[in-house]
PDB file of N, CA and C in Angstrom:
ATOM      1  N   UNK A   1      34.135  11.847   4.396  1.00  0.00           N
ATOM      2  CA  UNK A   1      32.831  11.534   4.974  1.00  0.00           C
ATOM      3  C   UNK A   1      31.779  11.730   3.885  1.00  0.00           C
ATOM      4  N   UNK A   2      30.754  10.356   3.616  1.00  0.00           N
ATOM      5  CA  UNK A   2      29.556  10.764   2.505  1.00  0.00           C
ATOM      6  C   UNK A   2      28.650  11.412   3.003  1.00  0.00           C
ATOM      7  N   UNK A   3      27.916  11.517   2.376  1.00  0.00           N
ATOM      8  CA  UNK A   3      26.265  12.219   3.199  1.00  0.00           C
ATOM      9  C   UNK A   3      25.305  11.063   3.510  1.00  0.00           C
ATOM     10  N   UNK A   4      25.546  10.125   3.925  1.00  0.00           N
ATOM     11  CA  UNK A   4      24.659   9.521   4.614  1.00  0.00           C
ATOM     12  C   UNK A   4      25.448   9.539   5.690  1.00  0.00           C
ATOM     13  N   UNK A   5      26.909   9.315   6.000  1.00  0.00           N
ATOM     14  CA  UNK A   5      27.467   9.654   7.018  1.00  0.00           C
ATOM     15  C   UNK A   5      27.076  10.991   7.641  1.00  0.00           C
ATOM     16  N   UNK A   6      27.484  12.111   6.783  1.00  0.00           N
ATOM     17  CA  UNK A   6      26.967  13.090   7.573  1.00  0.00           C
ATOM     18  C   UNK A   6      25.209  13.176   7.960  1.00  0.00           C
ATOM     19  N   UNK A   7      24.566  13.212   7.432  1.00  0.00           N
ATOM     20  CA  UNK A   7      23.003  12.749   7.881  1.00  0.00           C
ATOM     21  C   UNK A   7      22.943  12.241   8.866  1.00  0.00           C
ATOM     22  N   UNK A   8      23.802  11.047   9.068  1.00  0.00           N
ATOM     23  CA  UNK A   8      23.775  10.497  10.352  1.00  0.00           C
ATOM     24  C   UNK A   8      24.281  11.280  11.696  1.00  0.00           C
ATOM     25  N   UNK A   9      25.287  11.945  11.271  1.00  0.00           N
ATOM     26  CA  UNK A   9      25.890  12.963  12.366  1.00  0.00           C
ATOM     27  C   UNK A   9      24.946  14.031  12.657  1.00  0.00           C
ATOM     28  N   UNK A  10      24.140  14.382  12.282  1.00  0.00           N
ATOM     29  CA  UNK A  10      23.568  15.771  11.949  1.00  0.00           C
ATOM     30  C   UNK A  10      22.184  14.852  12.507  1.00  0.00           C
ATOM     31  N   UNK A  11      21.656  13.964  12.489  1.00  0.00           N
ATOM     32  CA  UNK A  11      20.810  12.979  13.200  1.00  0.00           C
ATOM     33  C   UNK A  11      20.817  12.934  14.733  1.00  0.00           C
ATOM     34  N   UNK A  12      21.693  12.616  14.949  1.00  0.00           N
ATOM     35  CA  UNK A  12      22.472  12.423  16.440  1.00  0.00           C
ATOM     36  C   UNK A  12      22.826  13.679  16.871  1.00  0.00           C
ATOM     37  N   UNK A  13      23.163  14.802  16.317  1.00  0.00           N
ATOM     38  CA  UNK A  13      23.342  16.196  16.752  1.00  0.00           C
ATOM     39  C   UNK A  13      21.634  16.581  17.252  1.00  0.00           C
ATOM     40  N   UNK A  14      20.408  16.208  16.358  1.00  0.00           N
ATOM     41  CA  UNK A  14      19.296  16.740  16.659  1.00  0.00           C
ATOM     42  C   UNK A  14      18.686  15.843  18.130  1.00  0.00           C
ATOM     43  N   UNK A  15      19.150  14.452  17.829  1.00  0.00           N
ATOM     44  CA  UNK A  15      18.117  13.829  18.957  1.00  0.00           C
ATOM     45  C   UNK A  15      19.481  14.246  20.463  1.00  0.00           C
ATOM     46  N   UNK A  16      20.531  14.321  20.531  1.00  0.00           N
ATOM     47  CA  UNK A  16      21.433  14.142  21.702  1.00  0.00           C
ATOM     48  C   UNK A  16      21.701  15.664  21.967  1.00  0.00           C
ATOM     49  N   UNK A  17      21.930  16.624  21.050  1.00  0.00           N
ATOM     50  CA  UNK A  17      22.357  17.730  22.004  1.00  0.00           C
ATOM     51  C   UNK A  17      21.291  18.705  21.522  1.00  0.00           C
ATOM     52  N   UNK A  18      20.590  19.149  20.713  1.00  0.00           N
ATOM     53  CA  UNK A  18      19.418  20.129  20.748  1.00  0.00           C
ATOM     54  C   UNK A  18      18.266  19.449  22.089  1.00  0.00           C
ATOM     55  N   UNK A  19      17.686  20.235  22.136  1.00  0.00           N
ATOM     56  CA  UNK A  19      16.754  20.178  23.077  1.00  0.00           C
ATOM     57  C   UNK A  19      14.854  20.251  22.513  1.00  0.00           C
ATOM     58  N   UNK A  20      15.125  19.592  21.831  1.00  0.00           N
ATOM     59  CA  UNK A  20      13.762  19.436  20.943  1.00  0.00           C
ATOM     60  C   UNK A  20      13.072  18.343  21.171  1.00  0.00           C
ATOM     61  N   UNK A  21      13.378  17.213  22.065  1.00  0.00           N
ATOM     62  CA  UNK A  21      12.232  16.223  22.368  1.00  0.00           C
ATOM     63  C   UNK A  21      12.095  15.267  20.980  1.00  0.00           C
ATOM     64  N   UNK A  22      12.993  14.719  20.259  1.00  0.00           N
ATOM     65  CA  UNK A  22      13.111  14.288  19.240  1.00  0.00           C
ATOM     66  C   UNK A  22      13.218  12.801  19.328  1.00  0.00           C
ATOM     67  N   UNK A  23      12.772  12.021  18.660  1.00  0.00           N
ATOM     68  CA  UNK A  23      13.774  10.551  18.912  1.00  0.00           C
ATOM     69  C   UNK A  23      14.391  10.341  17.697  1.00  0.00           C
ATOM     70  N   UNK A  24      15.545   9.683  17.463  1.00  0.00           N
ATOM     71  CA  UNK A  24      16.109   8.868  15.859  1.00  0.00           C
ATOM     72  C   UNK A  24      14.988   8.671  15.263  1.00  0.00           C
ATOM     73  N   UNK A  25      14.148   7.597  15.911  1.00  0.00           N
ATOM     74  CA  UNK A  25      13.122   6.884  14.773  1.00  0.00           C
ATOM     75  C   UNK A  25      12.276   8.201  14.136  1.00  0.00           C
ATOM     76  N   UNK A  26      12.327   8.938  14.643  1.00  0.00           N
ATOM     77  CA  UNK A  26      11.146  10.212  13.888  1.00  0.00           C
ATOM     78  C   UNK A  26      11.969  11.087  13.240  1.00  0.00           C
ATOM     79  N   UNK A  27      12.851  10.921  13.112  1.00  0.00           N
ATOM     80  CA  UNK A  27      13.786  11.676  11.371  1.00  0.00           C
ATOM     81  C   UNK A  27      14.249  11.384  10.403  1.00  0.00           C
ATOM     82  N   UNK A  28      13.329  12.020   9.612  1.00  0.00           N
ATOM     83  CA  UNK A  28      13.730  11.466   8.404  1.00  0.00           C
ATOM     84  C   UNK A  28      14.448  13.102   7.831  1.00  0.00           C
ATOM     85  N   UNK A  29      15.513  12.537   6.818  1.00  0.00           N
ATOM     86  CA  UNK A  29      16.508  14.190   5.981  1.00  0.00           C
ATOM     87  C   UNK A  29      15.760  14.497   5.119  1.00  0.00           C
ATOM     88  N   UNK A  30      14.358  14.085   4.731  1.00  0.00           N
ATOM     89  CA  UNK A  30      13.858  14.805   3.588  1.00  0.00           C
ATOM     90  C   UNK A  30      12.540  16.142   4.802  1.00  0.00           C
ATOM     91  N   UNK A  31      12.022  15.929   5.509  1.00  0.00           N
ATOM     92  CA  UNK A  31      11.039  16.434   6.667  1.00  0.00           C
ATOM     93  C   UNK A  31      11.559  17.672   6.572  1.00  0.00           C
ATOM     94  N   UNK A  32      10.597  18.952   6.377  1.00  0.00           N
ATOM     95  CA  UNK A  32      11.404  20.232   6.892  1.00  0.00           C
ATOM     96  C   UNK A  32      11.571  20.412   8.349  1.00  0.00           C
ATOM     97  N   UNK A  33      12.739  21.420   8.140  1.00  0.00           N
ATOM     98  CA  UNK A  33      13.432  21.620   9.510  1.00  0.00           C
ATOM     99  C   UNK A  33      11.747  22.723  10.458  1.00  0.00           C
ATOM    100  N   UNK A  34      11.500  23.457   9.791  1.00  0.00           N
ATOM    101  CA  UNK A  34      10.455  24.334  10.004  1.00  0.00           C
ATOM    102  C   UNK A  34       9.499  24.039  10.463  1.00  0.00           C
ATOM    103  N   UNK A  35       8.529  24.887  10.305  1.00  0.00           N
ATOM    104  CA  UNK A  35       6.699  24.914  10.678  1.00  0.00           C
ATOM    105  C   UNK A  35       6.082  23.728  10.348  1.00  0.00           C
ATOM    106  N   UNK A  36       5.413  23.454   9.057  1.00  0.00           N
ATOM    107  CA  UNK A  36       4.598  21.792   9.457  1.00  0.00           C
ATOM    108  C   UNK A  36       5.833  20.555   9.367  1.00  0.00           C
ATOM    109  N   UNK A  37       7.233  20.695   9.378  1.00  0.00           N
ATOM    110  CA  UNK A  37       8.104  19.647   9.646  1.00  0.00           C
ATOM    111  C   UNK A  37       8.557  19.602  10.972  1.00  0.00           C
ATOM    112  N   UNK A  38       9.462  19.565  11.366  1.00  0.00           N
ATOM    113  CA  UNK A  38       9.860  19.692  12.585  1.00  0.00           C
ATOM    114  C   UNK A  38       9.790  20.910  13.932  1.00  0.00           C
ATOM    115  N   UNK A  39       9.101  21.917  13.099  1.00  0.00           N
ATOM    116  CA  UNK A  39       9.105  22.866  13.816  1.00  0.00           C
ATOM    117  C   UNK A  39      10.016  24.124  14.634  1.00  0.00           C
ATOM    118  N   UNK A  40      11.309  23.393  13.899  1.00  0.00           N
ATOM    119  CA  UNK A  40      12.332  24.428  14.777  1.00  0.00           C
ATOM    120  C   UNK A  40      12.183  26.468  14.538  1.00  0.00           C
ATOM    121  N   UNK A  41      12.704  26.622  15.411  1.00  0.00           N
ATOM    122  CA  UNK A  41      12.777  28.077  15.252  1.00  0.00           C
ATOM    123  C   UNK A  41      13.868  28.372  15.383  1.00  0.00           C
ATOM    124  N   UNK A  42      14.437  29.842  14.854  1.00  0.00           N
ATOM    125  CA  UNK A  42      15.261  30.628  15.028  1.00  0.00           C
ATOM    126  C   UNK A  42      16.681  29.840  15.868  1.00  0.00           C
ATOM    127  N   UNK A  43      15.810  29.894  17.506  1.00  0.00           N
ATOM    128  CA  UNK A  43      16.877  29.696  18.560  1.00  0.00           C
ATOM    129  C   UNK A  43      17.259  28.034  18.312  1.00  0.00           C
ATOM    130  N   UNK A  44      16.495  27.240  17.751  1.00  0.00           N
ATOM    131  CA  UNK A  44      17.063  26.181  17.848  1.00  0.00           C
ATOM    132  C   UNK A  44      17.838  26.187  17.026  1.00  0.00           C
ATOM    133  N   UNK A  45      18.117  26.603  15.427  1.00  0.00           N
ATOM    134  CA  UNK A  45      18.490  26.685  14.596  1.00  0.00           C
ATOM    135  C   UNK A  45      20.245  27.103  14.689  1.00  0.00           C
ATOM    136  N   UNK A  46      20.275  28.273  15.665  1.00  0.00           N
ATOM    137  CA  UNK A  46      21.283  29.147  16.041  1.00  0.00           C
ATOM    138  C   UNK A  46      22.272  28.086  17.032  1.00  0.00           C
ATOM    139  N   UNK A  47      21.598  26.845  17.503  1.00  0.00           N
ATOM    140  CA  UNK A  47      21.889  25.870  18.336  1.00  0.00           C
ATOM    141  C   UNK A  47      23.044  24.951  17.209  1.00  0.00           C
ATOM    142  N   UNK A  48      22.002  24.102  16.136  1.00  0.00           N
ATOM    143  CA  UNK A  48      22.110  23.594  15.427  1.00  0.00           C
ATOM    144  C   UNK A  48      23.510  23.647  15.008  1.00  0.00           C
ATOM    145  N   UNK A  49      23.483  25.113  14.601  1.00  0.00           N
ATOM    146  CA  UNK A  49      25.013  25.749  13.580  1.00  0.00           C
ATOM    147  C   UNK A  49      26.013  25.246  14.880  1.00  0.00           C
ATOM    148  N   UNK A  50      25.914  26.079  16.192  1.00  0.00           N
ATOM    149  CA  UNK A  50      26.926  26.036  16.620  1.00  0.00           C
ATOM    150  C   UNK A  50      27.234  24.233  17.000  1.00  0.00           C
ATOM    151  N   UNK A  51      26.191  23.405  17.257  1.00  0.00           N
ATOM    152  CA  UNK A  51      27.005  21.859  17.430  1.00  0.00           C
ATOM    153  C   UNK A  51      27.434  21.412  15.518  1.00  0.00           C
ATOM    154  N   UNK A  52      26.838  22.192  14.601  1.00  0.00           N
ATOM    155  CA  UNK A  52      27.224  21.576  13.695  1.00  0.00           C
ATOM    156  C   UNK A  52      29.091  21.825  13.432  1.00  0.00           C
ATOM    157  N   UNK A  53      29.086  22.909  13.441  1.00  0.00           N
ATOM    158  CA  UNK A  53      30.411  23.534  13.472  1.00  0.00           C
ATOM    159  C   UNK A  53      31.392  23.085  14.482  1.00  0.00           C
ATOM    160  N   UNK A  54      30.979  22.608  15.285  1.00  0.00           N
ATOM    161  CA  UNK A  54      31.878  22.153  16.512  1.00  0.00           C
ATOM    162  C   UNK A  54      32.093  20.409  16.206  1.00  0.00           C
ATOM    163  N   UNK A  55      31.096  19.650  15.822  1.00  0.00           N
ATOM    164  CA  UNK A  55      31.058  18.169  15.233  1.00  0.00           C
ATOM    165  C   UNK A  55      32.225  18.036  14.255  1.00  0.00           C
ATOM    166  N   UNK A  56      31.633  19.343  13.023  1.00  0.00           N
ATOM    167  CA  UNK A  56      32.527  18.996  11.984  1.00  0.00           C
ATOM    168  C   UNK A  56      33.739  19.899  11.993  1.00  0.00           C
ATOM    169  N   UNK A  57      34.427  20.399  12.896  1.00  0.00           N
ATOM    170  CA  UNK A  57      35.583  21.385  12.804  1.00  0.00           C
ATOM    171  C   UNK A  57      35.300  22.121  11.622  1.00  0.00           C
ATOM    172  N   UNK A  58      34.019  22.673  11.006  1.00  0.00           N
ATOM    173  CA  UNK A  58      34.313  23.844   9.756  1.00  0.00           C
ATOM    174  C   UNK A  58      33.384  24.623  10.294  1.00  0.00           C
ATOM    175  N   UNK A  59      33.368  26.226   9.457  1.00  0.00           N
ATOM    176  CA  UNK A  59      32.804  26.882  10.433  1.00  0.00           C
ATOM    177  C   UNK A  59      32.245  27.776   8.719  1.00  0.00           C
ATOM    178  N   UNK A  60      30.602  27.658   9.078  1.00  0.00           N
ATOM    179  CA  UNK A  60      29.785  27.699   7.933  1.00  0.00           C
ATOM    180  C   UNK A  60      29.762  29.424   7.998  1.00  0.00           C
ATOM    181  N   UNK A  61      29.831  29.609   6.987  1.00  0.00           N
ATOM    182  CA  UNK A  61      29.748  30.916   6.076  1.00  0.00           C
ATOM    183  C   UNK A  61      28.301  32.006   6.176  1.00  0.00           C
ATOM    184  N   UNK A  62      28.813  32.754   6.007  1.00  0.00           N
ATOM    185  CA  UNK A  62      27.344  33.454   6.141  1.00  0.00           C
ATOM    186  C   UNK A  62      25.720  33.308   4.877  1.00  0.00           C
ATOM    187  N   UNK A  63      26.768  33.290   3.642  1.00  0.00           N
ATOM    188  CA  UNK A  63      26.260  32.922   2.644  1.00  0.00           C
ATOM    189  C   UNK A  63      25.102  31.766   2.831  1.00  0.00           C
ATOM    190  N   UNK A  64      25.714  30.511   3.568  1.00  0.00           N
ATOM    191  CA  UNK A  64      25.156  29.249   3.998  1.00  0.00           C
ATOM    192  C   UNK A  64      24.010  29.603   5.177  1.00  0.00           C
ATOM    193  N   UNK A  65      23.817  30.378   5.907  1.00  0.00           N
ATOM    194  CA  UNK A  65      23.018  30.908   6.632  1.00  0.00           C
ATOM    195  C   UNK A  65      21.646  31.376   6.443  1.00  0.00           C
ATOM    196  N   UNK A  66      20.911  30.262   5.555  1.00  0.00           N
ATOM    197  CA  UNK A  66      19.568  31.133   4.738  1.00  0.00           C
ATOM    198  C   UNK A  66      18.970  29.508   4.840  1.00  0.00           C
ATOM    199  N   UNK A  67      17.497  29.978   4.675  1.00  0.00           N
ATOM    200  CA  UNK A  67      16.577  29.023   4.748  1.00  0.00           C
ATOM    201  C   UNK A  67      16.480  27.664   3.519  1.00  0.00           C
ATOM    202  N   UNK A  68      17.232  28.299   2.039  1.00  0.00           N
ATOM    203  CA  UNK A  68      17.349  26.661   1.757  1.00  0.00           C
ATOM    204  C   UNK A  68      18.093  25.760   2.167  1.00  0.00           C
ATOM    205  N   UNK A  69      19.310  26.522   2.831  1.00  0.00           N
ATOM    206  CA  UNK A  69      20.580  25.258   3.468  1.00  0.00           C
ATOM    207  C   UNK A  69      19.835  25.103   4.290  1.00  0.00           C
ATOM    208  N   UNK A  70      18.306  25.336   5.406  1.00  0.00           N
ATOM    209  CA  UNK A  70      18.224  24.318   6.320  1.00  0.00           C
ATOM    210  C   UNK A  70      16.490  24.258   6.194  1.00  0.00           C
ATOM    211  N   UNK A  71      16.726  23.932   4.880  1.00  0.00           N
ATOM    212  CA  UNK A  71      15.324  23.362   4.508  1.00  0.00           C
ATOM    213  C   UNK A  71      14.866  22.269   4.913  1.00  0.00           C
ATOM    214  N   UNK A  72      15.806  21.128   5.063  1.00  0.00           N
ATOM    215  CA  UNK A  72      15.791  19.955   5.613  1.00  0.00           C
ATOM    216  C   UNK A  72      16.936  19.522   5.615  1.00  0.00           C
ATOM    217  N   UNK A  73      17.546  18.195   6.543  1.00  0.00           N
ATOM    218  CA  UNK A  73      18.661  17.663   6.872  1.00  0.00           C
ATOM    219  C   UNK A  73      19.658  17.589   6.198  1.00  0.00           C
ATOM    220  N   UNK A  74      18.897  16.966   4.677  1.00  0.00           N
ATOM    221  CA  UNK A  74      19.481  16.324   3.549  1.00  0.00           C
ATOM    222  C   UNK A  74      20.169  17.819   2.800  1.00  0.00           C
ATOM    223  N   UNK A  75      19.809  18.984   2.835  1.00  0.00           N
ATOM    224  CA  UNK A  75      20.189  20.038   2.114  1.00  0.00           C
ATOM    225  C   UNK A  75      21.143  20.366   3.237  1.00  0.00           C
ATOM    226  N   UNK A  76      20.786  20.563   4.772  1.00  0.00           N
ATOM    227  CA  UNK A  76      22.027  20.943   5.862  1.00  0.00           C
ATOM    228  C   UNK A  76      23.745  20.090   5.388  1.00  0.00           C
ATOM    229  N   UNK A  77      23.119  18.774   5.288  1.00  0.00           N
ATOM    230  CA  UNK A  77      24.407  17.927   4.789  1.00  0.00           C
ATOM    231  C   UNK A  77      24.847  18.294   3.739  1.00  0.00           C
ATOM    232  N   UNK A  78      24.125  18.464   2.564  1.00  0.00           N
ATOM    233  CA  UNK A  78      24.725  18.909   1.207  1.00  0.00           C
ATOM    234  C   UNK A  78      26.115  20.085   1.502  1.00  0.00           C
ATOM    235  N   UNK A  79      25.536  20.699   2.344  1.00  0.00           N
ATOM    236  CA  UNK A  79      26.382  22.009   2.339  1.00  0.00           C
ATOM    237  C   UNK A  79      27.745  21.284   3.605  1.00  0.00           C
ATOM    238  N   UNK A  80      26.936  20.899   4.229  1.00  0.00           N
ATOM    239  CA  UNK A  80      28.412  20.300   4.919  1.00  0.00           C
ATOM    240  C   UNK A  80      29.814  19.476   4.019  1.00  0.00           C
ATOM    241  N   UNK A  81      28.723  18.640   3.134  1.00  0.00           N
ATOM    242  CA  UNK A  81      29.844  18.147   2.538  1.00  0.00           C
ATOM    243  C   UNK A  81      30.255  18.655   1.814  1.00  0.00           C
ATOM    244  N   UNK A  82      29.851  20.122   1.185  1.00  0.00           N
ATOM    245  CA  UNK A  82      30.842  20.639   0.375  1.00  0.00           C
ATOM    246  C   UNK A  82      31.840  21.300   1.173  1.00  0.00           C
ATOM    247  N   UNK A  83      31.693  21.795   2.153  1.00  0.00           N
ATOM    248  CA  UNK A  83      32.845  22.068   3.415  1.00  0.00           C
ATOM    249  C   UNK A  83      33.820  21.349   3.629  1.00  0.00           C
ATOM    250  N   UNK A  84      33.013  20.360   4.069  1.00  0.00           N
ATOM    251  CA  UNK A  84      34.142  19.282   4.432  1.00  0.00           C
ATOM    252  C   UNK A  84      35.230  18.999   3.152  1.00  0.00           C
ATOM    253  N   UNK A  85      34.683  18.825   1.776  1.00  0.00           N
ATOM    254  CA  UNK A  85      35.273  18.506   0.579  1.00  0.00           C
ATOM    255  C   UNK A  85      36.356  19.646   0.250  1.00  0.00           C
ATOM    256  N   UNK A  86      36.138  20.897   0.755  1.00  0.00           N
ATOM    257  CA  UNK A  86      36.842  21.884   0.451  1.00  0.00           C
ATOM    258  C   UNK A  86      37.947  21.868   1.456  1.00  0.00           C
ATOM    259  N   UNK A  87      37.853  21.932   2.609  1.00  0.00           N
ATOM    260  CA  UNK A  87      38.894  21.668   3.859  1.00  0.00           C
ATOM    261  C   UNK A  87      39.679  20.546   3.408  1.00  0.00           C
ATOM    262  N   UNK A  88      39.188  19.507   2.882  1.00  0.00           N
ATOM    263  CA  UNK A  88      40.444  18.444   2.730  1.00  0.00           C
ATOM    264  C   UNK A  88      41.056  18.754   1.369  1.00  0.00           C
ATOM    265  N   UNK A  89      40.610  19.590   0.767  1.00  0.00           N
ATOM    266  CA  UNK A  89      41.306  20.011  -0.930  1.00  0.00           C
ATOM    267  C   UNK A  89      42.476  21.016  -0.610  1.00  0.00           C
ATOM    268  N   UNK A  90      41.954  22.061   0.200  1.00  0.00           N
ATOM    269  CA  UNK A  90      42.873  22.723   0.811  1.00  0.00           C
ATOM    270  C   UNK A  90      44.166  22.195   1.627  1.00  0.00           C
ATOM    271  N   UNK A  91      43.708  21.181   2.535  1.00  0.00           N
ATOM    272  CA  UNK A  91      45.126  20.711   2.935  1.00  0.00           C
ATOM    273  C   UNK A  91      45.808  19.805   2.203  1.00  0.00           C
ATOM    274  N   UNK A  92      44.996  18.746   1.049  1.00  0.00           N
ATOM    275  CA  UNK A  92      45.938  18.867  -0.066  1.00  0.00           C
ATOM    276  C   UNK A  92      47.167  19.453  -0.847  1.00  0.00           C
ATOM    277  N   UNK A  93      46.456  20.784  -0.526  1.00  0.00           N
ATOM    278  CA  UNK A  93      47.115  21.713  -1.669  1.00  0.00           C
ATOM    279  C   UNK A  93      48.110  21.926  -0.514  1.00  0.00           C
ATOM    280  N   UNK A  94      48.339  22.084   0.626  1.00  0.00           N
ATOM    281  CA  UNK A  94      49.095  22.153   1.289  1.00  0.00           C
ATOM    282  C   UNK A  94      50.134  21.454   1.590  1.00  0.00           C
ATOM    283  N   UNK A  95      50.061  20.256   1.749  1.00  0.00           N
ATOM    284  CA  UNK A  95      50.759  19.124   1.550  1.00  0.00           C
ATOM    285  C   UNK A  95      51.692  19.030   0.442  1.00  0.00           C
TER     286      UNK A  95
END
């Protein structure tokens, strides 16, 4: 999966299952997630992780849990796709 793919998932995670009153057309991945961007707080945030983690079967780190991974969309995805990139290296190596 690229990151415009994921962007897109992580798009559709904000307007369909958070509860923020959002539409598609009003997101853009560069907008902060925060105060003069989107405004989320804490609890939505805590939302976020858990549909993100459940979308993408990986389950984000604590490390990843800090305000530049959800500075905006485009940085949320960054970190997804290095997840995702690592989960399929691993079952590589398994294989």
């Amino acid at each position: 999966m690229n990151s415009e793919q994921v962007i897109e998932q992580l798009k559709r995670i904000v307007v369909e299952d958070l509860d923020v009153n959002l539409r598609y057309e009003d997101l853009n991945e560069t907008v902060p997630l925060f105060e003069d961007g989107l405004g989320f707080d804490s609890v939505v945030v805590v939302e976020l992780v858990n549909f993100i983690e459940r979308r993408f079967k990986i389950e984000l780190q604590e490390e990843a849990l800090n305000m530049e991974t959800f500075k905006n969309l485009q940085s949320v995805a960054r970190v997804v796709c290095e997840l995702l990139a690592e989960q399929q290296s691993a079952r590589h190596a398994q294989a």
